[in-house]
Every structure is written in C-alpha cells, then in structure tokens.
C-alpha atoms as a PDB file:
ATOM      1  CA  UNK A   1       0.000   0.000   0.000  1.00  0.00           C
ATOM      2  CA  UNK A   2       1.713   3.605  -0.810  1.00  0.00           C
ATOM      3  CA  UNK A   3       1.593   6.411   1.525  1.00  0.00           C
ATOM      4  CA  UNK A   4      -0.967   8.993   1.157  1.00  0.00           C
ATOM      5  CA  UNK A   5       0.887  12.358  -0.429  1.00  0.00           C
ATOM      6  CA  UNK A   6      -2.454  13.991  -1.091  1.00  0.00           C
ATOM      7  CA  UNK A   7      -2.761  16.288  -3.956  1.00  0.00           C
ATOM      8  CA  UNK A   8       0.572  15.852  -5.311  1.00  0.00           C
ATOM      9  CA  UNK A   9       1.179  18.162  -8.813  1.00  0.00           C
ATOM     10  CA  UNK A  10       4.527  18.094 -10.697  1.00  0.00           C
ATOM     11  CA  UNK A  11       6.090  21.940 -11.027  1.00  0.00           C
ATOM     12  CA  UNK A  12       4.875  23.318 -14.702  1.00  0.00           C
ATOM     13  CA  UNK A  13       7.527  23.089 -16.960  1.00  0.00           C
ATOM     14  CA  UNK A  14      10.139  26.110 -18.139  1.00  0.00           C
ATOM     15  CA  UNK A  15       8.192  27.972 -21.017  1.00  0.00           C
ATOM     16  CA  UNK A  16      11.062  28.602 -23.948  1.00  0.00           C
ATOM     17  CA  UNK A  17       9.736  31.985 -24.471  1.00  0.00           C
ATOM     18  CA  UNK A  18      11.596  32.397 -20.723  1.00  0.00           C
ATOM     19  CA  UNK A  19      15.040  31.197 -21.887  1.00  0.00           C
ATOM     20  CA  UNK A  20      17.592  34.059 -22.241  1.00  0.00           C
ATOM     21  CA  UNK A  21      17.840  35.184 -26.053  1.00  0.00           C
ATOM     22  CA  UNK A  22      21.627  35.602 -27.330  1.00  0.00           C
ATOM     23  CA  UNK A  23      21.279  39.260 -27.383  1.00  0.00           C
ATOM     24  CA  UNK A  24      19.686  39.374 -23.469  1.00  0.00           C
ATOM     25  CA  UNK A  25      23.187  37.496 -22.378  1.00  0.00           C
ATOM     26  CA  UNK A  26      25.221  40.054 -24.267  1.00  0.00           C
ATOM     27  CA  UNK A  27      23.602  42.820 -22.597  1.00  0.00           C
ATOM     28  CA  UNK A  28      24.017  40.680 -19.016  1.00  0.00           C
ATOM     29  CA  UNK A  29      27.887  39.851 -19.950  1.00  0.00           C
ATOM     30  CA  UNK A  30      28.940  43.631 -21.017  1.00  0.00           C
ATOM     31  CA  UNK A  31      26.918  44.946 -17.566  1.00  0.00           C
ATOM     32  CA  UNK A  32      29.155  42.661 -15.917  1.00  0.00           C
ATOM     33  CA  UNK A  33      32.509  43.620 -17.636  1.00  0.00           C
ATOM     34  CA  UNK A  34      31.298  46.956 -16.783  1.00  0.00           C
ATOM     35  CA  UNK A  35      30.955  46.513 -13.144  1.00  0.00           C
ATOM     36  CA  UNK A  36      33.570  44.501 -12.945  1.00  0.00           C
ATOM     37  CA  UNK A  37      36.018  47.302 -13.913  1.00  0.00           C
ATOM     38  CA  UNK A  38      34.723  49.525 -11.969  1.00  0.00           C
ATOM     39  CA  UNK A  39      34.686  47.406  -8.640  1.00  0.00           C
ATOM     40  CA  UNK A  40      38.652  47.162  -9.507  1.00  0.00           C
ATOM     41  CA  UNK A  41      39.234  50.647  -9.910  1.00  0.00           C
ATOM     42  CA  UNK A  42      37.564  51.415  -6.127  1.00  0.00           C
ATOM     43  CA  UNK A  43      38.936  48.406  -5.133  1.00  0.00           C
ATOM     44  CA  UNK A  44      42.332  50.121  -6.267  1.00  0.00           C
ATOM     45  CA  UNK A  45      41.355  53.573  -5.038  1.00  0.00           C
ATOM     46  CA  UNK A  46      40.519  52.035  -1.584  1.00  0.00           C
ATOM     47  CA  UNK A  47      43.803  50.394  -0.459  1.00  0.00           C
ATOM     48  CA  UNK A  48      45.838  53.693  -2.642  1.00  0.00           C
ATOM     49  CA  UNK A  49      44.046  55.578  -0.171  1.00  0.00           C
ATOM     50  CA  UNK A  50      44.761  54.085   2.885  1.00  0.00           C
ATOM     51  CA  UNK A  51      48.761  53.514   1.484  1.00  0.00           C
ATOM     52  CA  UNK A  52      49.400  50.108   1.573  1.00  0.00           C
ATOM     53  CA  UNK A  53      51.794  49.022  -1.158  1.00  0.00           C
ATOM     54  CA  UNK A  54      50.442  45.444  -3.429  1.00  0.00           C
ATOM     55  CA  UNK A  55      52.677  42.619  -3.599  1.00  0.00           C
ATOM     56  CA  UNK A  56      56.131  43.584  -5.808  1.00  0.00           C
ATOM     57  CA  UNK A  57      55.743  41.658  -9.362  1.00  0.00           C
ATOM     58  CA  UNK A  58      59.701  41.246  -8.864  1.00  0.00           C
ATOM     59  CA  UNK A  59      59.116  38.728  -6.332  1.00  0.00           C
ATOM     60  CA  UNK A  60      57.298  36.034  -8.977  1.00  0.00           C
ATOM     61  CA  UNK A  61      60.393  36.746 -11.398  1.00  0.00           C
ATOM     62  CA  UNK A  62      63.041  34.711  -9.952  1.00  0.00           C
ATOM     63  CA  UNK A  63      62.191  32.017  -8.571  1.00  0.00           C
ATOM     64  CA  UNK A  64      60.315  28.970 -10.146  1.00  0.00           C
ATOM     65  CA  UNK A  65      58.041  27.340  -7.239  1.00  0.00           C
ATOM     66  CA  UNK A  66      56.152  30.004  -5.518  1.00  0.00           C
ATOM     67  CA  UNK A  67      54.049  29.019  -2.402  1.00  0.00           C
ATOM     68  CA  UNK A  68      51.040  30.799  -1.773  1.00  0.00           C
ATOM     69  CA  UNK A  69      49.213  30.192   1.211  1.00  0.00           C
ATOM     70  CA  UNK A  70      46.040  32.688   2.071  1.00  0.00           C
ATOM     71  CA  UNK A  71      45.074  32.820   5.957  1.00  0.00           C
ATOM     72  CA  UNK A  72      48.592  32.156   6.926  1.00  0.00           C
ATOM     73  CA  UNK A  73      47.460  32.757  10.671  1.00  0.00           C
ATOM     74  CA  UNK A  74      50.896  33.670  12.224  1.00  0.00           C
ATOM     75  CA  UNK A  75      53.136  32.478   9.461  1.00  0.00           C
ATOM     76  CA  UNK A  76      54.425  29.425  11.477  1.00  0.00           C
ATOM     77  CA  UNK A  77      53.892  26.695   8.775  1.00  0.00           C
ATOM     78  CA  UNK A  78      55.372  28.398   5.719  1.00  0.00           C
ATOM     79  CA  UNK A  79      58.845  29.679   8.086  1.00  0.00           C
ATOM     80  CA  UNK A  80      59.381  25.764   8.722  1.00  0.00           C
ATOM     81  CA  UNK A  81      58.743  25.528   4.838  1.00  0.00           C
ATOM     82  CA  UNK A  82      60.769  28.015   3.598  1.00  0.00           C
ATOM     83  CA  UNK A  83      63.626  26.628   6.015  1.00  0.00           C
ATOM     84  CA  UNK A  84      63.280  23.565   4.672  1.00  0.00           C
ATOM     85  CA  UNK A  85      62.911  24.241   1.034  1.00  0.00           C
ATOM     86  CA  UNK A  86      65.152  27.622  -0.269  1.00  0.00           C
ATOM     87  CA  UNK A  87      64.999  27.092  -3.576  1.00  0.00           C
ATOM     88  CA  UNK A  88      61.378  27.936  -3.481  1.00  0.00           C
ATOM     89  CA  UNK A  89      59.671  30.889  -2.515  1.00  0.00           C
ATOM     90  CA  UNK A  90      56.714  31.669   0.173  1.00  0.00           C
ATOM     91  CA  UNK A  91      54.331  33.785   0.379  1.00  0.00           C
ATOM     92  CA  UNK A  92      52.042  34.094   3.131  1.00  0.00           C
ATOM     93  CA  UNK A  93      48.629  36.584   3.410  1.00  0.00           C
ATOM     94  CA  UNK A  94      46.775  36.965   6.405  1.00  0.00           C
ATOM     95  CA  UNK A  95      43.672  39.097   6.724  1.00  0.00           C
ATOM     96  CA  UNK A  96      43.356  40.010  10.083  1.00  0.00           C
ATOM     97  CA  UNK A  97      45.775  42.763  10.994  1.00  0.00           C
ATOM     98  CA  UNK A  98      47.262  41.581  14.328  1.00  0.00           C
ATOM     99  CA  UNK A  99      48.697  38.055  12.544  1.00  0.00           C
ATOM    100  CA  UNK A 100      49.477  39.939   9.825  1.00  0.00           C
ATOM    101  CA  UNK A 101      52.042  42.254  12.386  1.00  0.00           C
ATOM    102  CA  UNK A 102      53.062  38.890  14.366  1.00  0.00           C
ATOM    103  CA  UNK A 103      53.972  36.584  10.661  1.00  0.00           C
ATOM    104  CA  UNK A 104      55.695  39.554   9.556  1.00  0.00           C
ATOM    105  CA  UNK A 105      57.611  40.470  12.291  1.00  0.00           C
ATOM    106  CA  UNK A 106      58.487  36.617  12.403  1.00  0.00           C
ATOM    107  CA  UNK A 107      59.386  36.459   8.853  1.00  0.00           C
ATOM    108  CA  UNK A 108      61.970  39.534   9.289  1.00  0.00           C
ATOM    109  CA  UNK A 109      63.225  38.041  12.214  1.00  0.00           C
ATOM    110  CA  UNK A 110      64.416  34.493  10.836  1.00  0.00           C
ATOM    111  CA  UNK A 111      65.785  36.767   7.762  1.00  0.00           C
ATOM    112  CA  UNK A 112      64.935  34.038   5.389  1.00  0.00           C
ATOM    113  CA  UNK A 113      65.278  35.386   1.958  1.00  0.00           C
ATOM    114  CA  UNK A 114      62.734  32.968   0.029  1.00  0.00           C
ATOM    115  CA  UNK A 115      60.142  34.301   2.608  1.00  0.00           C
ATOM    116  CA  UNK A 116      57.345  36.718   2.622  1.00  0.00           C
ATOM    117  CA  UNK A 117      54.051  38.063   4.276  1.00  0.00           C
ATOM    118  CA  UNK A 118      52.075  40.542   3.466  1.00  0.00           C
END
C-alpha cells in the first residue's frame, strides 16, 4: 500500500519563451565587464588611499616554485617551509591585521630570503 501524499502536482515546466535570447546574455555579460572594472578601480582607489603598497611583481620573477598560502594565521607553517625548502619561494597573506604584524615580524626576524608576508 503507498503512503498517502495527497494532492501531489509536478512543477509546470520552463516555457522557452523564458530562456535568455543571445542578445539578453550580451547585454548581461557587457553589464558585468562593466561593473567589474569599476569594482577594480575602487577596489584600487581604496587600499591607494589608505597607502598600503600590493605585492612587488619582482618577487614572482626569480624564482620557479612560488608558495602561496592565504590565511597564513601567524606564518608558522610556511617559516618551517621556507627553512626547509630555499629554492622555493613563500608567500604568506593573512587578513586580520594583528597576525598579519606577528607573521611579519616573524618572517623579518628568521631573515629568510625565500620568505614573505604581506
């Protein structure tokens, strides 16, 4: 014996007159690109503003493994790396300001030169 559902109805079905034309996703992409830039440029404006420098493009020009790690905390994982392994380079990002101070101040203490935090 099945369960009673009661009145059970399947969802209507996706009308094709509803399906985005090619010219509707055109319009959609180039509003995109368009905020897109702009969220860059005040995304570019913002940290000009408050003087913080970006990341040096010299650093990804001579060496051939770079090691990213995002949320690098205090930077203790990538300083035992980067001891262990100076042919490659690390580079550590931390959001939150006070880590930030405490990996960087760690990674200019152990004067590693394949190290880096920002």
């Amino acid at each position: 014996m099945k369960p009673d559902v009661g009145n059970v109805t399947t969802p209507p079905l996706k009308s094709w007159s509803k399906i985005p034309t090619p010219a509707a996703n055109l319009v959609q992409m180039q509003w995109d690109l368009e905020n897109s830039v702009q969220s860059h440029i005040r995304n570019e404006q913002y940290w000009n503003d408050k003087g913080h420098t970006p990341i040096p493009t010299t650093l990804f020009e001579s060496h051939s493994n770079i090691w990213l790690e995002i949320g690098a905390g205090t930077g203790g994982y990538f300083l035992e790396l980067a001891k262990t392994n100076p042919k490659s380079h690390f580079v550590a990002i931390e959001r939150c300001r006070i880590r930030a101070r405490r990996m960087v101040h760690k990674f200019e203490k152990s004067e590693l030169p394949n190290l880096q935090g920002f």
